[in-house]
Protein backbone atom coordinates (compact mmCIF):
# COMPACT_ATOMS: atom_id res chain seq x y z
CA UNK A 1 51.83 25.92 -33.09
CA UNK A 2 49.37 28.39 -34.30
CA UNK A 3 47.54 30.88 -32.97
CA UNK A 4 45.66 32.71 -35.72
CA UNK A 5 41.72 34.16 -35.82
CA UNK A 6 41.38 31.50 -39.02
CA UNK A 7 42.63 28.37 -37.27
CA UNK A 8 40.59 28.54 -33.82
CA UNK A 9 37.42 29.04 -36.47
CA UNK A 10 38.45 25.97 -37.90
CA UNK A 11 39.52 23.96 -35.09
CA UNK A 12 35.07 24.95 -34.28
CA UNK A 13 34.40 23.87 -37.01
CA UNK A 14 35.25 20.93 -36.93
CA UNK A 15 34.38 20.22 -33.25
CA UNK A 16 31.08 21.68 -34.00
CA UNK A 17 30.69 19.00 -37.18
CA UNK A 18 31.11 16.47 -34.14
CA UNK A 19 28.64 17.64 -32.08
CA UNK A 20 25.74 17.93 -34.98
CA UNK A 21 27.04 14.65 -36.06
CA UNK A 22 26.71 12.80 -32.50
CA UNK A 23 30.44 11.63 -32.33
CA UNK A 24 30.82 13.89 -29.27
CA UNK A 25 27.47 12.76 -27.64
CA UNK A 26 24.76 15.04 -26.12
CA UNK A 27 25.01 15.53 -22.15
CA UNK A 28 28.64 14.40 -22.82
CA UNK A 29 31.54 16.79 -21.58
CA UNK A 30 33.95 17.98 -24.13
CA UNK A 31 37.91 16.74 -24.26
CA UNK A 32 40.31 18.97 -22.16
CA UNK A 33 41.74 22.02 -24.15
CA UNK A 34 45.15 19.73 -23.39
CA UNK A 35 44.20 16.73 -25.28
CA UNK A 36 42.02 19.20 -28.16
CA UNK A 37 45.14 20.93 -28.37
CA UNK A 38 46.80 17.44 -29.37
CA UNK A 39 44.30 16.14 -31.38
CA UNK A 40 44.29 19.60 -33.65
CA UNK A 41 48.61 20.11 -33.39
CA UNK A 42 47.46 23.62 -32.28
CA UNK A 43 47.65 25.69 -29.08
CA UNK A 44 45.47 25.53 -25.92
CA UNK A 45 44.69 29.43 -26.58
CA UNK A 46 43.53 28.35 -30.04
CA UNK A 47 41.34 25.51 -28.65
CA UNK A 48 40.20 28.12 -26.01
CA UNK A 49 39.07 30.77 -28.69
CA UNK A 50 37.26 28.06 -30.48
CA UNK A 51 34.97 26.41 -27.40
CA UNK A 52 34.35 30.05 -26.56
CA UNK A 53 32.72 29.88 -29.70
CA UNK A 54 30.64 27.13 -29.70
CA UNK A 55 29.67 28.55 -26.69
CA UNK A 56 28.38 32.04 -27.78
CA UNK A 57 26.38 29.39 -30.62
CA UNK A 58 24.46 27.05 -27.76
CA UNK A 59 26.67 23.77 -28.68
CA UNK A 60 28.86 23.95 -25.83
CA UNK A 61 27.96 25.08 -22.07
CA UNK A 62 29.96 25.22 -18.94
CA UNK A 63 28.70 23.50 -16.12
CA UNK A 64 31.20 23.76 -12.36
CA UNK A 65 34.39 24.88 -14.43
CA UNK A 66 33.70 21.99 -17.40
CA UNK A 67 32.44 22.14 -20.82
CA UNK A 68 29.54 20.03 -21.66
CA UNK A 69 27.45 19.27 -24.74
CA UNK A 70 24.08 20.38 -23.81
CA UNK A 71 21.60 16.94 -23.73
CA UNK A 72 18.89 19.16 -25.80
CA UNK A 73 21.44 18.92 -28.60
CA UNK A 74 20.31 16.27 -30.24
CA UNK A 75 22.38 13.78 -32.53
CA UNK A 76 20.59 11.48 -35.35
CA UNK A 77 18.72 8.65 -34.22
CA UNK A 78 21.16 6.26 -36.26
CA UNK A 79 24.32 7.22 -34.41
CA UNK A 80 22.41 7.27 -30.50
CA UNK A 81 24.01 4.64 -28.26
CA UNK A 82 21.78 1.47 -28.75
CA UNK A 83 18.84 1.42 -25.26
CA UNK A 84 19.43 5.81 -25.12
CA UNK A 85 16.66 6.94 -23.33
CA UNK A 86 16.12 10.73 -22.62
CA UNK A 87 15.90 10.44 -18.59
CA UNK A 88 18.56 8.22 -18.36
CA UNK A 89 22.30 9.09 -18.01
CA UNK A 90 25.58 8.36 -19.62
CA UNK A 91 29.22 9.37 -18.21
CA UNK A 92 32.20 9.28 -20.28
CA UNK A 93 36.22 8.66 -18.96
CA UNK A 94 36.88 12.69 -18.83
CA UNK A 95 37.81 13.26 -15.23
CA UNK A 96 35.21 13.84 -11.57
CA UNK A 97 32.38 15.02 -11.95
CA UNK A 98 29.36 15.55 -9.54
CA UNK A 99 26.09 13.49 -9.44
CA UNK A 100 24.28 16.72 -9.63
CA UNK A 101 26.16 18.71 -12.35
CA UNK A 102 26.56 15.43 -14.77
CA UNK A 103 22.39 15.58 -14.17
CA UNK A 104 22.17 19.39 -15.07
CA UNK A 105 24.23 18.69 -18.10
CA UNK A 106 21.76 15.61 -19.59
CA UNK A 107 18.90 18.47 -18.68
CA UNK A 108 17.86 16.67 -15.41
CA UNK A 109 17.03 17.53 -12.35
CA UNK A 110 18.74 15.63 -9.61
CA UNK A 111 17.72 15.36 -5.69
CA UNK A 112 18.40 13.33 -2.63
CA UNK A 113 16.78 11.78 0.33
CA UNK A 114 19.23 10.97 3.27
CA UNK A 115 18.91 7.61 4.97
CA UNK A 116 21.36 7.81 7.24
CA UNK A 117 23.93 10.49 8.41
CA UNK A 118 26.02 9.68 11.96
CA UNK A 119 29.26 9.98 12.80
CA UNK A 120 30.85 7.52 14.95
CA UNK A 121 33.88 5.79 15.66
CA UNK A 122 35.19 3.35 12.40
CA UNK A 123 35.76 -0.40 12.38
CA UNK A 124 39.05 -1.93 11.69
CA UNK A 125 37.99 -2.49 8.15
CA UNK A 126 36.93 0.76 7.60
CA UNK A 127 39.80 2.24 9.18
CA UNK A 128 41.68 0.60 6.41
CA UNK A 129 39.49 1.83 3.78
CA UNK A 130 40.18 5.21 4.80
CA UNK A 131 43.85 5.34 5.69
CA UNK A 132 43.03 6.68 9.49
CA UNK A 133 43.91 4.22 12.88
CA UNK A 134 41.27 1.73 14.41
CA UNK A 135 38.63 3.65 16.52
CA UNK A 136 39.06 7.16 14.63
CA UNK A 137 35.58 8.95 13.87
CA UNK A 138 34.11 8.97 10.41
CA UNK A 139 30.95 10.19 8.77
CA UNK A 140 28.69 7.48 7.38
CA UNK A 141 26.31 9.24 4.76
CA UNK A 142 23.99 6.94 2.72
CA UNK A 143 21.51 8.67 0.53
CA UNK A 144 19.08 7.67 -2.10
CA UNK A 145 19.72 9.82 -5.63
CA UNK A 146 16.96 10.90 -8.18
CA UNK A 147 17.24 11.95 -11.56
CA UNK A 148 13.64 13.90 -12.15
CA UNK A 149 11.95 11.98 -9.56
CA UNK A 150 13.37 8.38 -10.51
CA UNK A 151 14.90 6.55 -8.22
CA UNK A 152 18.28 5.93 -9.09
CA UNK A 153 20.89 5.62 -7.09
CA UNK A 154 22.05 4.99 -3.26
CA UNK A 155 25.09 5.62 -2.33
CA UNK A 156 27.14 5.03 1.25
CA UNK A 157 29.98 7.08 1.61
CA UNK A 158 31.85 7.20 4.14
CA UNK A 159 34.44 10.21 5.27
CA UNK A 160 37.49 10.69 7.99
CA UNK A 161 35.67 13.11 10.41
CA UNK A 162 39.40 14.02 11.16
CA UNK A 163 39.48 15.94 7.99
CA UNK A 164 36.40 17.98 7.70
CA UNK A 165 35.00 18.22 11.68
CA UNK A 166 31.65 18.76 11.96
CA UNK A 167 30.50 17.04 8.45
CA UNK A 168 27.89 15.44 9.30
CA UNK A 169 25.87 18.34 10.81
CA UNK A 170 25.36 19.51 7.05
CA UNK A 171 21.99 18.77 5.19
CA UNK A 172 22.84 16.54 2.26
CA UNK A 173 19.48 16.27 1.00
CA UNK A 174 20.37 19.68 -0.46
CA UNK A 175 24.05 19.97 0.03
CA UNK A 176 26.58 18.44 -2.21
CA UNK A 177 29.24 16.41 -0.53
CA UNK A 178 32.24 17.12 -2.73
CA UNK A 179 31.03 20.89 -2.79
CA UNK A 180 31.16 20.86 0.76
CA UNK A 181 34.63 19.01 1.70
CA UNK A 182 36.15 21.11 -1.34
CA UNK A 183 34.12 25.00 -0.12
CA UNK A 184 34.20 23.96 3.94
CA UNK A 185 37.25 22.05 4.04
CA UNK A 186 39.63 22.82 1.12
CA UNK A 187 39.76 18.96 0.33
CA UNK A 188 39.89 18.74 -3.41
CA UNK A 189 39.16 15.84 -5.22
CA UNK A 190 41.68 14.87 -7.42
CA UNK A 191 41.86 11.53 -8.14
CA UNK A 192 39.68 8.23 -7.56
CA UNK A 193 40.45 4.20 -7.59
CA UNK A 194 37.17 2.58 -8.56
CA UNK A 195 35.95 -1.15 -9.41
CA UNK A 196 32.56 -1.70 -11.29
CA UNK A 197 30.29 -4.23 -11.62
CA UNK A 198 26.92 -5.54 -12.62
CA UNK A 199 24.80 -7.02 -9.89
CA UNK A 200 21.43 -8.50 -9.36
CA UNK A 201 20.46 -6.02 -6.59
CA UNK A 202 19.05 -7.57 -3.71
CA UNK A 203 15.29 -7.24 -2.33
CA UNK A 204 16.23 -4.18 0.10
CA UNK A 205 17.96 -2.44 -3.12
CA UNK A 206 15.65 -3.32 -5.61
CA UNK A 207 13.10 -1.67 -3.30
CA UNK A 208 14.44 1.54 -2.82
CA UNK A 209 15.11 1.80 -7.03
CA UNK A 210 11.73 0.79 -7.81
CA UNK A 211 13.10 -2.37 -9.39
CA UNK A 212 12.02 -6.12 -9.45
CA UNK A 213 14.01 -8.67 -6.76
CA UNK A 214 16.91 -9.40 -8.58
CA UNK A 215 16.63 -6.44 -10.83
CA UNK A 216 20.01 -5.33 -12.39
CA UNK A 217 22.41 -3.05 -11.13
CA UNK A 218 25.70 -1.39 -11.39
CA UNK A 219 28.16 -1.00 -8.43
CA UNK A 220 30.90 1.03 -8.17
CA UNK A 221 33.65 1.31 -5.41
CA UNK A 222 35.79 4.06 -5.18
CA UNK A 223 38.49 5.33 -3.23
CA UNK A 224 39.11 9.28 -3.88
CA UNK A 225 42.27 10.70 -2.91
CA UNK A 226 42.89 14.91 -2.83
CA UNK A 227 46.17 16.38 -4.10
CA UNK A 228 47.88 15.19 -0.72
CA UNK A 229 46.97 11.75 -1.44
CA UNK A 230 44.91 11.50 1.22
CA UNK A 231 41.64 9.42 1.25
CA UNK A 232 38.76 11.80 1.39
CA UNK A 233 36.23 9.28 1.19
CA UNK A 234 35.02 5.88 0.17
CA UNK A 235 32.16 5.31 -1.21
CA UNK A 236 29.81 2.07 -2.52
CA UNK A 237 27.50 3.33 -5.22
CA UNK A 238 24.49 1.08 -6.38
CA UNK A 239 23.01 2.20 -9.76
CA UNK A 240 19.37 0.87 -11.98
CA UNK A 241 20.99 -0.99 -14.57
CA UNK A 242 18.77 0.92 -17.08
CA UNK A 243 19.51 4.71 -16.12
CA UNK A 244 23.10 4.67 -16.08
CA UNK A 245 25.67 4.19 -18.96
CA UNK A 246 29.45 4.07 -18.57
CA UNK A 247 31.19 5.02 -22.34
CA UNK A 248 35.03 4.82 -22.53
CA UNK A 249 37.62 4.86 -24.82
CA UNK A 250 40.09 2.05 -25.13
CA UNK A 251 43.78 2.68 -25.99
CA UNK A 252 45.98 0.11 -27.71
CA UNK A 253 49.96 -0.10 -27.79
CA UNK A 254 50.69 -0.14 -31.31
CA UNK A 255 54.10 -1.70 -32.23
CA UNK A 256 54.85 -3.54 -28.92
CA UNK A 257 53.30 -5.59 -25.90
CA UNK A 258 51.15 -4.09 -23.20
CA UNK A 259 53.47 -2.68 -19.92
CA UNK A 260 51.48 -1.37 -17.21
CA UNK A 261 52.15 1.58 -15.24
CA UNK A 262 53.07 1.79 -11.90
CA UNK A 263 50.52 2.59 -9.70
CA UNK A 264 50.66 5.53 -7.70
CA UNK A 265 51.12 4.58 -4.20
CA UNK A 266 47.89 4.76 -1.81
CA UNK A 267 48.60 2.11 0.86
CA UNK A 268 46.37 -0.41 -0.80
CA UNK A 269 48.00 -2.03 -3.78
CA UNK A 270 47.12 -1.55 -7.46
CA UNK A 271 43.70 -0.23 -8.43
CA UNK A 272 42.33 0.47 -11.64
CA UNK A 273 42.31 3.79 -12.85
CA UNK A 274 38.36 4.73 -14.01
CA UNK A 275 36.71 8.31 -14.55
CA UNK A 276 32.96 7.87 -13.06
CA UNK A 277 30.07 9.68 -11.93
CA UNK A 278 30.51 11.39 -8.55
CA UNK A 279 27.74 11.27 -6.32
């Protein structure tokens, strides 16, 4: 592989015809430099050089450690995803990242309001949930997400108090969650089992999104593990239909018949593995 000045200009090139273009979407964060570095048969330090400069241009921007498209880049009307609004927000399969940065990276503001934020002792059901026995204290955080001023989210979480003590004393309104477990605690989140669906949300839900009874909604439910495997949380997040977009690209197996992987093991079966927005 290659290393030379020429090739990381044209290795920006080309990502930068992308961008202008609106294959790589605006508000959308870039590939990894691993699977760039596939794509292009060149090396990660080559890839590196070249998002360092579509940086320095304005194309690219880096937002908690990941490169994003800014949203103000704008792509031709013809080749927007079909309902695109501007205060609205779309998440791609590229890995966790936070309610809040996924917001600043669409060029929206986010903020929360906290409903509820106790600790007390779990049920059996939830002690399942979160790997932890019967009876063992957890934080149960439920707060109600904007996206400049919209209504747009709630999500319950809830987190083994056995694992970051003291949790719930924090003020989420402000406070990030995973920014606190990961700078308070040193639990990192690396990976997350989620299910989503579309709901009609009912009349308590449709009430705190500013939607009609029966209004549609997405709901994820995720299980995020750190690099122990341990469950750091579970959450139940309940989305307006119409400010939240899930893209993802589909893989096929050419030359042979589907085999699924084996699951890593958490304790709870099989889950599907889906990249999402992080509250």
């Amino acid at each position: 592989m290659s290393t030379s000045p020429a090739l990381h200009r044209k290795v920006a090139q080309h990502l930068r015809e992308r961008i202008e273009s609106g294959v790589i979407a605006p508000g959308s964060r870039m590939p990894s430099e691993r699977v760039l570095a596939e794509q292009f048969d060149v090396s990660r330090v080559t890839v590196r050089q070249a998002l360092k400069d579509l940086e320095v241009a304005g194309l690219v921007k880096v937002v908690a450690g990941a490169r994003w498209v800014p949203a103000e880049t704008s792509a031709p009307a013809s080749l927007r995803p079909a309902g695109y609004e501007a205060d609205s927000i779309e998440e791609g399969a590229t890995g966790l990242v936070s309610f809040s940065d996924l917001a600043a990276a669409n060029g929206l503001t986010s903020s929360s309001k906290v409903l509820k934020c106790l600790t007390r002792a779990s049920s059996l059901d939830e002690a399942d949930l979160l790997s932890i026995a019967p009876g063992a204290p957890l934080v149960e955080l439920v707060r109600l997400r904007h996206l400049d001023g919209i209504p747009t989210l709630i999500d319950f979480s809830l987190v083994p108090e056995g694992l970051a003590p003291g949790l719930g004393e924090h003020d989420f309104s402000t406070a990030s969650l995973y920014g606190t477990l990961a700078e308070q605690y040193g639990l990192h989140a690396v990976r997350a089992d989620c299910v989503i669906e579309a709901r009609d949300a009912s009349a308590e839900i449709a009430e705190s999104l500013g939607l009609a009874p029966g209004g549609s909604v997405l709901e994820i439910v995720q299980t995020t593990f750190d690099e122990n495997r341990r469950v750091v949380q579970w959450c139940r997040s309940v989305y307006r239909g119409d400010r939240y977009r899930f893209r993802a690209t589909l893989q096929g197996h050419p030359g042979g018949a589907y085999r699924p992987q084996a699951a890593e093991p958490t304790g709870r079966g099989a889950v599907p593995h889906i990249a999402r927005l992080y509250p």
